[in-house]
Protein backbone atom coordinates (compact mmCIF):
# COMPACT_ATOMS: atom_id res chain seq x y z
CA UNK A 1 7.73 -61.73 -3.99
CA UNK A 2 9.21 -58.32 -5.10
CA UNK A 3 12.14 -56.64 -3.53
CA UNK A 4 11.71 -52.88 -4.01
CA UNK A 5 14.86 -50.98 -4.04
CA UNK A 6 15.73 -47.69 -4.45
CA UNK A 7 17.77 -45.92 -6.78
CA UNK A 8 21.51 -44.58 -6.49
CA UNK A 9 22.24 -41.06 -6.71
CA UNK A 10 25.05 -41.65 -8.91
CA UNK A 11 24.76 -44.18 -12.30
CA UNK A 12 27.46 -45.48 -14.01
CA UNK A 13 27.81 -44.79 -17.98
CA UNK A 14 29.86 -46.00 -20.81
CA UNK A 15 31.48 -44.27 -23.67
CA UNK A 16 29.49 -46.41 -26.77
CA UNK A 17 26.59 -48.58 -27.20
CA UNK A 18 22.86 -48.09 -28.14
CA UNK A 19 20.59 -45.60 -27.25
CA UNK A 20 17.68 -46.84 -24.81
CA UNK A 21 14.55 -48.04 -26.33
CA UNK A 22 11.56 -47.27 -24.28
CA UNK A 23 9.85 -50.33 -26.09
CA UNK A 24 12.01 -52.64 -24.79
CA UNK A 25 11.76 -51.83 -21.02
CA UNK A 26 9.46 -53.86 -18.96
CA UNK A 27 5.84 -51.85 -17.85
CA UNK A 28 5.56 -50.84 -21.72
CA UNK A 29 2.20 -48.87 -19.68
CA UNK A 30 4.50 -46.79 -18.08
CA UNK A 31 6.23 -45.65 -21.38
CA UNK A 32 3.53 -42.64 -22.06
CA UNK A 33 4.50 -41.39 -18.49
CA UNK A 34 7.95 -42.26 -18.74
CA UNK A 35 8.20 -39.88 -22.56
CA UNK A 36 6.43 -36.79 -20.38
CA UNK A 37 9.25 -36.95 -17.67
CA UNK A 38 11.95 -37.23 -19.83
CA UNK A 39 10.92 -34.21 -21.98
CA UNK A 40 10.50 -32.30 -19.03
CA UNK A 41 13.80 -32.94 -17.44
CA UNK A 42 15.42 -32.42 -20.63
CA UNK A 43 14.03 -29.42 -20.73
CA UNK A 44 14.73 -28.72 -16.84
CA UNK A 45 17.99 -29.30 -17.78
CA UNK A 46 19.38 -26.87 -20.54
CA UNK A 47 17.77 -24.39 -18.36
CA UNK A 48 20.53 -21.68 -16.97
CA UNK A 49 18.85 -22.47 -13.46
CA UNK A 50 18.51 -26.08 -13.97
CA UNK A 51 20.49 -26.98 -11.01
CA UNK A 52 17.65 -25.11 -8.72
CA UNK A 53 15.04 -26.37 -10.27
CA UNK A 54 16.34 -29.92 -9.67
CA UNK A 55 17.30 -29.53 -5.82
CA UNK A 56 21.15 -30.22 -6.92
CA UNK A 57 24.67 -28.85 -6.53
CA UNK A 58 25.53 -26.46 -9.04
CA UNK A 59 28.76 -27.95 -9.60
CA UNK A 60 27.45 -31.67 -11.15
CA UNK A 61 27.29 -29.75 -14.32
CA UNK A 62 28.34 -33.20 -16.21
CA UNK A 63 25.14 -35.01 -14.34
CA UNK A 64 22.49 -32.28 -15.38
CA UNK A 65 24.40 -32.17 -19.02
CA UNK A 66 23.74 -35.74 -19.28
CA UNK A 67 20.43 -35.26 -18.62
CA UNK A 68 19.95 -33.48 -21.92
CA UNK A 69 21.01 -36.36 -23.76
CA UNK A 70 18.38 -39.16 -22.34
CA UNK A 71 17.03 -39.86 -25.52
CA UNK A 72 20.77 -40.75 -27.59
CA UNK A 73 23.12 -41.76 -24.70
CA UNK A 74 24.40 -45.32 -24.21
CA UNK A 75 22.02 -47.07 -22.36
CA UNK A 76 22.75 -49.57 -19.78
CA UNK A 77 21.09 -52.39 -17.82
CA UNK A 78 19.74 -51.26 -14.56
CA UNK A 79 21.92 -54.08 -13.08
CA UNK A 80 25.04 -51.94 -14.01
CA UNK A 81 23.66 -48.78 -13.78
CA UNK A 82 22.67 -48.01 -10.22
CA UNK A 83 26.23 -47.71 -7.84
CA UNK A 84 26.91 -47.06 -4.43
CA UNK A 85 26.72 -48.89 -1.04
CA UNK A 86 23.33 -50.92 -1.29
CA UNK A 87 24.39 -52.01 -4.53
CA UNK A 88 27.77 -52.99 -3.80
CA UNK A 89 26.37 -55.04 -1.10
CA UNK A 90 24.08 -56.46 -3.17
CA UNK A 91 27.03 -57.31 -5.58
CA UNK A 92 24.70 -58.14 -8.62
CA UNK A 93 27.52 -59.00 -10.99
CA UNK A 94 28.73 -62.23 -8.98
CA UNK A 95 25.55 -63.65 -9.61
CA UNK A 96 25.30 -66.39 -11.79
CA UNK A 97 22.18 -69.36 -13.36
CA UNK A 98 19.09 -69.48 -11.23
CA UNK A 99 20.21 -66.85 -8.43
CA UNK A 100 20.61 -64.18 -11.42
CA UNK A 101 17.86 -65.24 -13.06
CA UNK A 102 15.55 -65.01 -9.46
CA UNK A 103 17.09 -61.55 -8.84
CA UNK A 104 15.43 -60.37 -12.64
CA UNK A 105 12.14 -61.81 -11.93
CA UNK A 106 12.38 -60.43 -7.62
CA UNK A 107 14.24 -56.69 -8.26
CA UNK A 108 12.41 -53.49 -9.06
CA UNK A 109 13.96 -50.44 -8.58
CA UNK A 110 12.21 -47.16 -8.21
CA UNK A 111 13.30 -44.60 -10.42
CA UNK A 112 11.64 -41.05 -10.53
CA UNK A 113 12.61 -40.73 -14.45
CA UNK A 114 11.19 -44.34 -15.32
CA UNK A 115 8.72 -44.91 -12.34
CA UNK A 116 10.32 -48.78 -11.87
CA UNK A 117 12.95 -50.59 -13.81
CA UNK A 118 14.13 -54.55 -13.60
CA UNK A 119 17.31 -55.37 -14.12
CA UNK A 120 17.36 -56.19 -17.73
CA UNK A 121 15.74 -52.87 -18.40
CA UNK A 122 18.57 -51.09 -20.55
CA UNK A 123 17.94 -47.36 -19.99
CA UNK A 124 20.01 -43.76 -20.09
CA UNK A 125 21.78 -42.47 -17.23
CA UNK A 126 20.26 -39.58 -15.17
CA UNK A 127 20.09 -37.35 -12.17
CA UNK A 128 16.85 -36.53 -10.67
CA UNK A 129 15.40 -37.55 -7.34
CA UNK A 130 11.56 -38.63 -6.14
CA UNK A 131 11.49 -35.39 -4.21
CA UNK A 132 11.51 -33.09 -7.32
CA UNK A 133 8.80 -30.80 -8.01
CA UNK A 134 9.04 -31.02 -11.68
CA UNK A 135 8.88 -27.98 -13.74
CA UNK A 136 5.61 -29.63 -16.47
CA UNK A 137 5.22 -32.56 -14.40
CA UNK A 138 4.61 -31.65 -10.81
CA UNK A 139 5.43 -33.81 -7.43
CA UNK A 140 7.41 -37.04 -8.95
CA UNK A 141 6.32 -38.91 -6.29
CA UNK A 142 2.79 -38.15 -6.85
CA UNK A 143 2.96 -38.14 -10.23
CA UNK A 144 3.86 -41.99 -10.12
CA UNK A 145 1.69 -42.96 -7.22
CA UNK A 146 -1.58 -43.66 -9.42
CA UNK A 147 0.66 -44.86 -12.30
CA UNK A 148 2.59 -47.53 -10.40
CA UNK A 149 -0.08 -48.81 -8.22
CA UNK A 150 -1.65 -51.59 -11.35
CA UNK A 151 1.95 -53.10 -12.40
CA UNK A 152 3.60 -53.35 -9.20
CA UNK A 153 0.21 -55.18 -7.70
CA UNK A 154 0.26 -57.66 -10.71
CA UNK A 155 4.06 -58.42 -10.35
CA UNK A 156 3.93 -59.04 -6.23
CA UNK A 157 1.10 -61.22 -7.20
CA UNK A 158 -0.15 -63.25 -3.85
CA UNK A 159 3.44 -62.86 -2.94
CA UNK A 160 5.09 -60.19 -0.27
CA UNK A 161 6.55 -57.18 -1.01
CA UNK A 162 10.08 -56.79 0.68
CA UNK A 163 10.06 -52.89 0.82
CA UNK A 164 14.18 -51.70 0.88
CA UNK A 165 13.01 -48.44 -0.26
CA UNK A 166 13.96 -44.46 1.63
CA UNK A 167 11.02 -42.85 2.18
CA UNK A 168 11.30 -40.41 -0.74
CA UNK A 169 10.80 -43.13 -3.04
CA UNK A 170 8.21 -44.97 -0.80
CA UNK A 171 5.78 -42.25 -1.29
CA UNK A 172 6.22 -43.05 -5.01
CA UNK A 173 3.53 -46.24 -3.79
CA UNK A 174 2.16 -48.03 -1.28
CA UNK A 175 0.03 -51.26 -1.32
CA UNK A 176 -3.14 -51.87 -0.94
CA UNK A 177 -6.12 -54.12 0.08
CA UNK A 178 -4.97 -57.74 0.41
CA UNK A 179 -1.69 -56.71 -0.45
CA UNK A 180 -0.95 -54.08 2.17
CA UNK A 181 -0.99 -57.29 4.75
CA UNK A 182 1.68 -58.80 2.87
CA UNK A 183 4.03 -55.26 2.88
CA UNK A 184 6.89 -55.83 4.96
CA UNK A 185 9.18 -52.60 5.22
CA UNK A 186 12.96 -53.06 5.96
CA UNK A 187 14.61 -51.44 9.11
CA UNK A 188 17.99 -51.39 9.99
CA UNK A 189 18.47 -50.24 13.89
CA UNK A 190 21.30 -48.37 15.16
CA UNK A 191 24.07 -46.54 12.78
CA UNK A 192 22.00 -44.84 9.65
CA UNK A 193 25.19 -44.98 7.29
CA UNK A 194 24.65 -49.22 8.06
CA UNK A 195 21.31 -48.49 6.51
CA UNK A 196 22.15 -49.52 2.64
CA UNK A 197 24.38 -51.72 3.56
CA UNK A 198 22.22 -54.20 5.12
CA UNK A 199 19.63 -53.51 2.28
CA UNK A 200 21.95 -55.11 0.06
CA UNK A 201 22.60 -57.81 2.50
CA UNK A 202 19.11 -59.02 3.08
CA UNK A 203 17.90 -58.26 -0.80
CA UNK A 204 21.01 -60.75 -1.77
CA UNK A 205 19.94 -63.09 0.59
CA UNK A 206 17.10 -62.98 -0.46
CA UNK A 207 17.59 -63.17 -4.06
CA UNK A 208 20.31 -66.09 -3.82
CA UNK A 209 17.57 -68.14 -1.88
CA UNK A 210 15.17 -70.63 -3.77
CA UNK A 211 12.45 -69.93 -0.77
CA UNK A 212 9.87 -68.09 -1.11
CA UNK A 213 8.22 -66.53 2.11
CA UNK A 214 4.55 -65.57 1.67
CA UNK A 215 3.82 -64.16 5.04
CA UNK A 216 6.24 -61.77 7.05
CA UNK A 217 6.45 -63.76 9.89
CA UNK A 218 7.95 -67.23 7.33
CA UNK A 219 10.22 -64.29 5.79
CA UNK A 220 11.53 -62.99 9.61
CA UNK A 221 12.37 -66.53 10.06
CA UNK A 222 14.21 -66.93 6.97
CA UNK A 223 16.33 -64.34 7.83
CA UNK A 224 17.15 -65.11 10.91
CA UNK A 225 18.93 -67.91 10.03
CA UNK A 226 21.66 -65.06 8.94
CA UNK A 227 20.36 -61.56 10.40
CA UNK A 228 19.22 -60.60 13.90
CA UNK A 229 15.47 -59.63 13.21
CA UNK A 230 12.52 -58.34 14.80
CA UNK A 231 9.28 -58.37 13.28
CA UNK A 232 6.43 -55.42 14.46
CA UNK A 233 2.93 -55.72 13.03
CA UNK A 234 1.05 -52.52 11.35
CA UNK A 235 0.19 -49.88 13.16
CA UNK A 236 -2.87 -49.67 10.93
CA UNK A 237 -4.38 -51.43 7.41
CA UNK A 238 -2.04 -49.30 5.53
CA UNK A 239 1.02 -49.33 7.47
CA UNK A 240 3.60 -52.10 6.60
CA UNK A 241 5.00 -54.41 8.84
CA UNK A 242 8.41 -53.11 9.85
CA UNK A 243 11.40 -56.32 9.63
CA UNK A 244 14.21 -54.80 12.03
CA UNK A 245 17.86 -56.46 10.47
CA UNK A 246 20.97 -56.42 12.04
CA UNK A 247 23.82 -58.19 9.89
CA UNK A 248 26.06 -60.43 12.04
C-alpha cells in the first residue's frame, strides 16, 4: 500500500546543515520537473509582488524569503519537515524498528515544489500550495498530474492506495485502470477542524500495523477494530471508494 498525505502549510527549518541534493531524493524522474519549479518560484519570489502571485499573506515575508534560498538552505527530512495537526497526530518521531521503517516504505507526501517526497527525502523548506498558477510553470496541479501518474502506480504496486489527501493536492493525481478499484479516499464525518486529526490517526495506525489490506473492504475492517467506519463504493470507474472514520 501507499498512504498519500498532504503537505503542511508551515515546515519546520534549522539554522545549519547541508543543502538538499536533488540526487538523493527518491523519484530521481521527477528531478527535471522538480529543477523547473524551483527556478520559477525562486524567481516568483524576489518579485516585489511575489506574495500575489503566490495566493499568500503579504506579511509571511520570512516564508516567501526562504523561498529564494531553495537551492543553499538546510535541508531536512520530510519526516521533520512537514508540522501541524495531521502530523502531530501522526507523531512520526515516536516511531521506532519495523513501524518506522513501514512508515518510509507506506508515506508519500504530495508536495507542489517536489511533486511527492518519502520520508527520508532531505529537501529545503518552502511555501507554495497545489493551487498556484505558477508564473513559468502554469497550474501546479496540472503540471504534476502527467508527471506523477508512472511512479506513484509502480510504488502502490497491486497494493491500495489509502488517499489522506485535501482536494487541492488530489487533483495533483488520480489512479487509474486496475488501480483506481483499489483507491480508497479518507473521510472524516462531522467537525472539519477533526479532519487532520483523524488523518494522522488512521495513517499511524496504519503504518504501526504489520497487515497489509489489499482490498478496501479487508482495510474498513482493519480499522474498525479502532475507528468507527463506513465504507461507500465508487460512484463511477474513476471515483475512489470513500472510508468514512470516526476516532473513538
Amino acid at each position: 500500500m501507499i498512504i498519500l498525505l498532504p503537505p503542511s502549510e508551515t515546515k519546520a527549518t534549522r539554522a545549519r546543515g547541508r543543502a538538499m541534493n536533488l540526487d538523493s531524493l527518491s523519484n530521481p524522474e521527477l528531478n527535471d520537473a522538480r529543477r523547473n519549479v524551483i527556478n520559477a518560484l525562486t524567481a516568483v519570489s524576489a518579485r516585489p509582488d511575489a506574495a500575489s502571485a503566490l495566493n499568500v499573506s503579504p506579511n509571511l515575508t520570512d516564508d516567501i524569503a526562504r523561498n529564494t534560498r531553495l537551492t543553499t538552505a538546510p535541508a531536512l527530512p520530510a519526516s521533520s519537515l512537514y508540522t501541524g495537526v495531521l502530523y502531530d497526530a501522526l507523531d512520526l518521531a515516536s516511531l521506532t524498528g519495523a513501524d518506522k521503517t513501514r512508515a518510509g516504505r507506506r508515506v508519500v507526501i504530495s508536495s507542489a515544489l517536489y511533486g511527492a517526497v518519502r520520508l527520508r527525502d532531505a529537501v529545503a523548506p518552502y511555501r507554495l500550495s497545489m493551487a498556484v498558477n505558477l508564473p513559468g510553470i502554469g497550474p501546479l496541479a496540472s503540471f504534476w498530474k502527467p508527471l506523477l501518474d508512472a511512479p506513484l502506480t509502480e510504488a502502490a504496486g497491486r497494493g491500495l492506495v489509502i488517499d489522506c489527501r485535501s482536494s487541492t493536492y488530489a487533483a495533483s493525481w488520480a489512479p487509474s485502470g486496475d488501480l483506481a478499484k483499489r483507491w480508497v479516499h479518507i473521510r472524516v464525518p462531522g467537525a472539519t477542524h477533526m479532519a487532520k486529526h483523524t488523518r494522522g490517526l488512521v495513517t499511524r495506525a496504519l503504518v504501526t500495523d504489520p497487515r497489509d489490506p489489499r482490498t478496501p473492504a479487508a482495510l474498513a475492517e482493519q480499522l474498525a477494530e479502532t475507528f468507527d467506519v463506513a465504507l461507500t463504493a465508487p460512484k463511477s470507474a474513476t471515483k475512489p471508494w470513500i472510508l468514512d472514520a470516526t476516532a473513538r
